[in-house]
N, C-alpha and C. Protein backbone atom coordinates (compact mmCIF):
# COMPACT_ATOMS: atom_id res chain seq x y z
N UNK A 1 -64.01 -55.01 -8.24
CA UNK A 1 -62.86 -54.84 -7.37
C UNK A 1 -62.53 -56.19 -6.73
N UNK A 2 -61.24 -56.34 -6.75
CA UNK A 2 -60.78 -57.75 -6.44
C UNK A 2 -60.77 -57.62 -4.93
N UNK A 3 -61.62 -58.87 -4.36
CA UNK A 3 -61.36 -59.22 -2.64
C UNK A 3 -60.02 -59.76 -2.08
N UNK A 4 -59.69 -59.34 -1.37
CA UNK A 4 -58.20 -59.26 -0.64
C UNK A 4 -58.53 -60.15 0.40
N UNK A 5 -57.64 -61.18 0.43
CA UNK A 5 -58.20 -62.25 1.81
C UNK A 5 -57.87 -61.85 2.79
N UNK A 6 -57.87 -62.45 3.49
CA UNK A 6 -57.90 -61.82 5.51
C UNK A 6 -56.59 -61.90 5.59
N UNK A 7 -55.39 -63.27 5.28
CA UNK A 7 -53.87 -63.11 5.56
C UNK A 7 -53.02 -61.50 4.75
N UNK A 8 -53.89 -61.52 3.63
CA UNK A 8 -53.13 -59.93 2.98
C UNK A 8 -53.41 -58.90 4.13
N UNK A 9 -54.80 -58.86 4.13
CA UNK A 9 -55.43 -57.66 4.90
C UNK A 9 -54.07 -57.65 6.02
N UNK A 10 -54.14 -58.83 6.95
CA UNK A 10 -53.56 -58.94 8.22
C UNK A 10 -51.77 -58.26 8.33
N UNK A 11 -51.48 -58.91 6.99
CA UNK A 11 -50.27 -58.33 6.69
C UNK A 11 -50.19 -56.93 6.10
N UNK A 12 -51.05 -56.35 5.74
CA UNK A 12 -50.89 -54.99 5.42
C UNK A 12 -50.91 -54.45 6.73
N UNK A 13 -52.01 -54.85 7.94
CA UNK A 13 -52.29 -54.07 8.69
C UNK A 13 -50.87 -54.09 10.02
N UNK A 14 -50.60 -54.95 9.86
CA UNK A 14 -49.11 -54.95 10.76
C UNK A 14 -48.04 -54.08 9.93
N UNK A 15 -47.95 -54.52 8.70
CA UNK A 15 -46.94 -53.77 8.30
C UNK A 15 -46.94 -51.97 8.37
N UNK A 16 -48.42 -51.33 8.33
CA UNK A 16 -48.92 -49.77 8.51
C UNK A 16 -48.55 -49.92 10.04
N UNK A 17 -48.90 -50.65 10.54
CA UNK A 17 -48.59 -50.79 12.13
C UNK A 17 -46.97 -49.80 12.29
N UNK A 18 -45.56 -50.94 12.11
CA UNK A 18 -45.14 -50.85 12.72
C UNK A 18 -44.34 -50.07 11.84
N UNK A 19 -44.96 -49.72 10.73
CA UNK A 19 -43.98 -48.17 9.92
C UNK A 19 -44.83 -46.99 10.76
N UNK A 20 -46.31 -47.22 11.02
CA UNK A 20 -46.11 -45.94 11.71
C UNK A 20 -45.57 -45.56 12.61
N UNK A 21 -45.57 -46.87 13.71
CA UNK A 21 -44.50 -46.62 14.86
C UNK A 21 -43.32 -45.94 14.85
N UNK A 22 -42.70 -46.37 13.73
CA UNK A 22 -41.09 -45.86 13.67
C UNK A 22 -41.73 -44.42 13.13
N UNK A 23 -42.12 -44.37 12.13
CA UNK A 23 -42.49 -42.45 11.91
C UNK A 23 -42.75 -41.49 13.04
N UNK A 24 -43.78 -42.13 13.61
CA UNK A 24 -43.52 -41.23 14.71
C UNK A 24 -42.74 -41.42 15.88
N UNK A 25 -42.22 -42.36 16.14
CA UNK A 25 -41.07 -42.31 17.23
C UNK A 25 -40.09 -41.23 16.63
N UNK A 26 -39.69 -41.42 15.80
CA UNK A 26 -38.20 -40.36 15.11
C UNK A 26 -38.99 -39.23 14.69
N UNK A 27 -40.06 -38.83 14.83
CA UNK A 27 -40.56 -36.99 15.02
C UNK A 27 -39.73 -36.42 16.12
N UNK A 28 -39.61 -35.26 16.12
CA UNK A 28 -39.06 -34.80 17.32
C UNK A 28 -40.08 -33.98 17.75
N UNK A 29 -39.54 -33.76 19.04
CA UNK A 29 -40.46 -33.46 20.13
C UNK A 29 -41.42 -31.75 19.53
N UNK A 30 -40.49 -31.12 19.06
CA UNK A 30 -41.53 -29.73 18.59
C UNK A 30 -42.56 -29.85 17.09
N UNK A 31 -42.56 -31.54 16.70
CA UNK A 31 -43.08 -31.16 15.45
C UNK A 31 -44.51 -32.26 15.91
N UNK A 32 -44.76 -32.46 17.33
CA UNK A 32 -45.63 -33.49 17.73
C UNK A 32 -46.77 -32.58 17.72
N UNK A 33 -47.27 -31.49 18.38
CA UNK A 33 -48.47 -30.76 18.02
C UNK A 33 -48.70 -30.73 16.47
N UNK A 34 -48.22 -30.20 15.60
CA UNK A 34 -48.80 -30.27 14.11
C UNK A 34 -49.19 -31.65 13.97
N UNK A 35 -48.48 -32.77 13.99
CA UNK A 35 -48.58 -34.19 13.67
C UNK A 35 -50.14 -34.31 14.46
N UNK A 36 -50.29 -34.11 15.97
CA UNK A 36 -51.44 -34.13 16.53
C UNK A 36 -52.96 -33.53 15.75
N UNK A 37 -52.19 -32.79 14.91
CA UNK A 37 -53.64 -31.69 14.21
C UNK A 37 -53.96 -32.24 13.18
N UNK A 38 -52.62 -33.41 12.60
CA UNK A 38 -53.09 -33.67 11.21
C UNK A 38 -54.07 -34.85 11.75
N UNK A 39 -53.26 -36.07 12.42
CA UNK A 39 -54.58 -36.98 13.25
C UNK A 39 -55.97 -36.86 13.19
N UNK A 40 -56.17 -35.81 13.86
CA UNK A 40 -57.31 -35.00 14.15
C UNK A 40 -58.06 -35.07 12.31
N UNK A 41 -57.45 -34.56 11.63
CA UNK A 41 -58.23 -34.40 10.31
C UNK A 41 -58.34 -35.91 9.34
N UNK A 42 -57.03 -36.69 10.05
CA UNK A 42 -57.43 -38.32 9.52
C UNK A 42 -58.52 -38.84 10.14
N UNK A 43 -58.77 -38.44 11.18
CA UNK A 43 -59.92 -39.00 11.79
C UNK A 43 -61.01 -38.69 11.61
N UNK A 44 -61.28 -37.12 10.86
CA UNK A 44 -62.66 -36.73 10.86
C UNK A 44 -62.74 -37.38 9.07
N UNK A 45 -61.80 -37.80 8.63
CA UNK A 45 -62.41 -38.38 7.21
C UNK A 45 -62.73 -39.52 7.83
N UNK A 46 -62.27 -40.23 8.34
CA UNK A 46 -62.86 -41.88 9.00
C UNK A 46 -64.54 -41.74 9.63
N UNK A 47 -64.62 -40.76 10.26
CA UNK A 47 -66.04 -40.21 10.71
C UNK A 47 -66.92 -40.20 9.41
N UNK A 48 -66.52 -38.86 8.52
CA UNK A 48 -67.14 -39.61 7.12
C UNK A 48 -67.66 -40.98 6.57
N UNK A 49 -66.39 -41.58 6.37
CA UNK A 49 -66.35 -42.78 5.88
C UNK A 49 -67.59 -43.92 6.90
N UNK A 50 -67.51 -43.52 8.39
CA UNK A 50 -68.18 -44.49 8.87
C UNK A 50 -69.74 -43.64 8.96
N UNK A 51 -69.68 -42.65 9.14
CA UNK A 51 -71.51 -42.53 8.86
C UNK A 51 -71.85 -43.11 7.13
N UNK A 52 -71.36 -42.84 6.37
CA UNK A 52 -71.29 -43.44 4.91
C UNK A 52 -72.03 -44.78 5.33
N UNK A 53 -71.07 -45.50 6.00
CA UNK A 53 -71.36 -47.14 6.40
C UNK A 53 -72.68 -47.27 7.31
N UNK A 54 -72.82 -46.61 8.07
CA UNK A 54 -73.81 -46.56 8.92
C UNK A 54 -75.33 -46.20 8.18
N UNK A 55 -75.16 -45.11 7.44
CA UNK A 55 -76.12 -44.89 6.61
C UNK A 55 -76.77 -45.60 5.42
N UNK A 56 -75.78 -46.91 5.38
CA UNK A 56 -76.47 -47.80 4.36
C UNK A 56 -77.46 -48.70 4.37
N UNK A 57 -77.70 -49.19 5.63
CA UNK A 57 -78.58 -49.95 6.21
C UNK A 57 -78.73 -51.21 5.39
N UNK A 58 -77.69 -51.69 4.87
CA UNK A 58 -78.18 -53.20 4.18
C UNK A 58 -78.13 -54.34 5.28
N UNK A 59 -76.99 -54.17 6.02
CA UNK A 59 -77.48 -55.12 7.29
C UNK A 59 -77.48 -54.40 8.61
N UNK A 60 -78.02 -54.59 9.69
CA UNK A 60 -78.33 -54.36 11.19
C UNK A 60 -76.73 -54.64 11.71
N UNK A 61 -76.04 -55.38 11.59
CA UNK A 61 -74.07 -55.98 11.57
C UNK A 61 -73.83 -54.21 10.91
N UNK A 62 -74.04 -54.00 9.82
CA UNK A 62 -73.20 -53.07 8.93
C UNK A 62 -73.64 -51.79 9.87
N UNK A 63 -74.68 -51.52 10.24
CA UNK A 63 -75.66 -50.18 11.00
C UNK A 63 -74.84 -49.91 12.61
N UNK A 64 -74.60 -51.25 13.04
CA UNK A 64 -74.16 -51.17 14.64
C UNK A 64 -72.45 -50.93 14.25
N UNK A 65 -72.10 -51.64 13.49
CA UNK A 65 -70.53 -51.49 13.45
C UNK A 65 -70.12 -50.17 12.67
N UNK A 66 -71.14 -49.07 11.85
CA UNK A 66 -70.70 -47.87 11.59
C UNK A 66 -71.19 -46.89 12.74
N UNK A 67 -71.80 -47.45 13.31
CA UNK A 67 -72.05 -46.48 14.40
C UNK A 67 -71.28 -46.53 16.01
N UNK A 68 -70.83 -47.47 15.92
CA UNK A 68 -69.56 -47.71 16.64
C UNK A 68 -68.50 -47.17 16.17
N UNK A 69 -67.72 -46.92 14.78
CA UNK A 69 -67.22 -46.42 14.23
C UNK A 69 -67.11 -44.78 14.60
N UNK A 70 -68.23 -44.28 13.99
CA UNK A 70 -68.81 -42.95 14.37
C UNK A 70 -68.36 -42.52 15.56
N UNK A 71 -69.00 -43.45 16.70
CA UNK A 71 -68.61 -42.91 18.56
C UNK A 71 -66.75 -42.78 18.43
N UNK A 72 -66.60 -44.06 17.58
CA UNK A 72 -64.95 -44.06 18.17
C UNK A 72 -64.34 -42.87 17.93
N UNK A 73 -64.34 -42.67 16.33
CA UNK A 73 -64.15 -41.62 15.40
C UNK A 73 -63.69 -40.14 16.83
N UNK A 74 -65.46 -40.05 16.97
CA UNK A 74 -65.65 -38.98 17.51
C UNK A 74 -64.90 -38.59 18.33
N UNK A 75 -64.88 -39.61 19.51
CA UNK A 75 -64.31 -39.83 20.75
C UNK A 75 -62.66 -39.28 20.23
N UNK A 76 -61.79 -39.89 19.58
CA UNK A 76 -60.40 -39.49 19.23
C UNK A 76 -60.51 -38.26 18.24
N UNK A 77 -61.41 -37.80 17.87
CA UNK A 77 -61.30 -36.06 17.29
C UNK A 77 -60.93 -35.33 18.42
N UNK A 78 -62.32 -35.90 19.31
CA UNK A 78 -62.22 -34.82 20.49
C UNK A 78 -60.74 -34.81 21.66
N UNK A 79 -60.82 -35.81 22.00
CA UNK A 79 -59.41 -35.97 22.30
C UNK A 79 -57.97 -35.35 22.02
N UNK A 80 -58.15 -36.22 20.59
CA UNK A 80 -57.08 -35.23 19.88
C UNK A 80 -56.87 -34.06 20.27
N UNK A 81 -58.26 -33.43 19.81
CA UNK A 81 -57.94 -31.57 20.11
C UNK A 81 -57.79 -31.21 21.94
N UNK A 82 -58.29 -31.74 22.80
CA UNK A 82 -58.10 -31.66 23.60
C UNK A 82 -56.40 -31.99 24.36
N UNK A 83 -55.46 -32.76 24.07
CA UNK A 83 -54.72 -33.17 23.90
C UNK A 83 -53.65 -32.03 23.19
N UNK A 84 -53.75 -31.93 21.98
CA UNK A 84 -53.31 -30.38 21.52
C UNK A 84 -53.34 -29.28 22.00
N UNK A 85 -54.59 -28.88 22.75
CA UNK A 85 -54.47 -27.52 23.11
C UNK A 85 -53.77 -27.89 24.53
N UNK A 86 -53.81 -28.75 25.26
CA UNK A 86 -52.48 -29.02 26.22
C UNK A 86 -51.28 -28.59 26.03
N UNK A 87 -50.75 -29.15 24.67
CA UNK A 87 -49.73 -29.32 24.50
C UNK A 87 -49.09 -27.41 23.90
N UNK A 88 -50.40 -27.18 23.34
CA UNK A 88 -50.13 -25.56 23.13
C UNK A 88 -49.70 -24.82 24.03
N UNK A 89 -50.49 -24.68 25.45
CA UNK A 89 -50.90 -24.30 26.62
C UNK A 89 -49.16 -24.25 27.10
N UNK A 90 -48.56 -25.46 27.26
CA UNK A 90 -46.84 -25.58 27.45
C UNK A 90 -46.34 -24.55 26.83
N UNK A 91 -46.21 -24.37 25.41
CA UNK A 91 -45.68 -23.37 25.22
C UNK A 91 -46.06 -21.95 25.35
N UNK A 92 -46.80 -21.50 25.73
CA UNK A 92 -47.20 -20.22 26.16
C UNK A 92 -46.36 -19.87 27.28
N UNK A 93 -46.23 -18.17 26.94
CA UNK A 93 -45.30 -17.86 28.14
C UNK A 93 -46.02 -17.60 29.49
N UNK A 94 -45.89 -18.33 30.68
CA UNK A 94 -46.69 -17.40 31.45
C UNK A 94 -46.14 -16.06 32.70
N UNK A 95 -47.59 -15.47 32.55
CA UNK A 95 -46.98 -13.95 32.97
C UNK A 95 -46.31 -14.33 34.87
N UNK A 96 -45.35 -13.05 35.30
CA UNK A 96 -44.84 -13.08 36.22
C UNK A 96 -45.51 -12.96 37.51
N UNK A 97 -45.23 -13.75 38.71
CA UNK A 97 -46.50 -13.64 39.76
C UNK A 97 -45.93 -12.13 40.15
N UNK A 98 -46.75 -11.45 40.55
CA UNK A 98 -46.82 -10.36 41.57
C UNK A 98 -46.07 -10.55 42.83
């Protein structure tokens, strides 16, 4: 597999940048919970992907930076869903006071 130098990398990673920006700016407002749920499932493949890394142990660098990975991962699953069921919670009707 061919190595990609750091100026490609850099330019791919701005360019995912600021197309995702515009994608989700022009969502509208009722289709932001689903979008929130899919997140949620991009992130738990990244969790994958970084215990993968973590679990390789060829360097002590590769072990700390998938397990940093892992926390982050985690940290924005949970979020996420937390965050969502907020946003659920809004739409629910609530009942009439007494």
């Amino acid at each position: 597999m061919q190595q990609l130098d750091f100026w490609t990398m850099a330019f791919v990673f701005m360019l995912a940048t600021f197309i995702g920006f515009d994608v989700i700016r022009s969502v509208s407002r009722l289709l932001h919970t689903p979008l929130m749920s899919l997140t949620n499932a991009i992130s738990a493949i990244a969790v994958v992907g970084a215990v993968l890394i973590a679990g390789e142990q060829k360097t002590t660098f590769s072990t700390v930076l998938g397990t940093i990975a892992v926390a982050a991962s985690v940290t924005n699953i949970v979020s996420g869903f937390m965050i969502t069921d907020r946003m659920l919670r809004m739409f629910k009707k609530r009942e009439p006071s007494k």
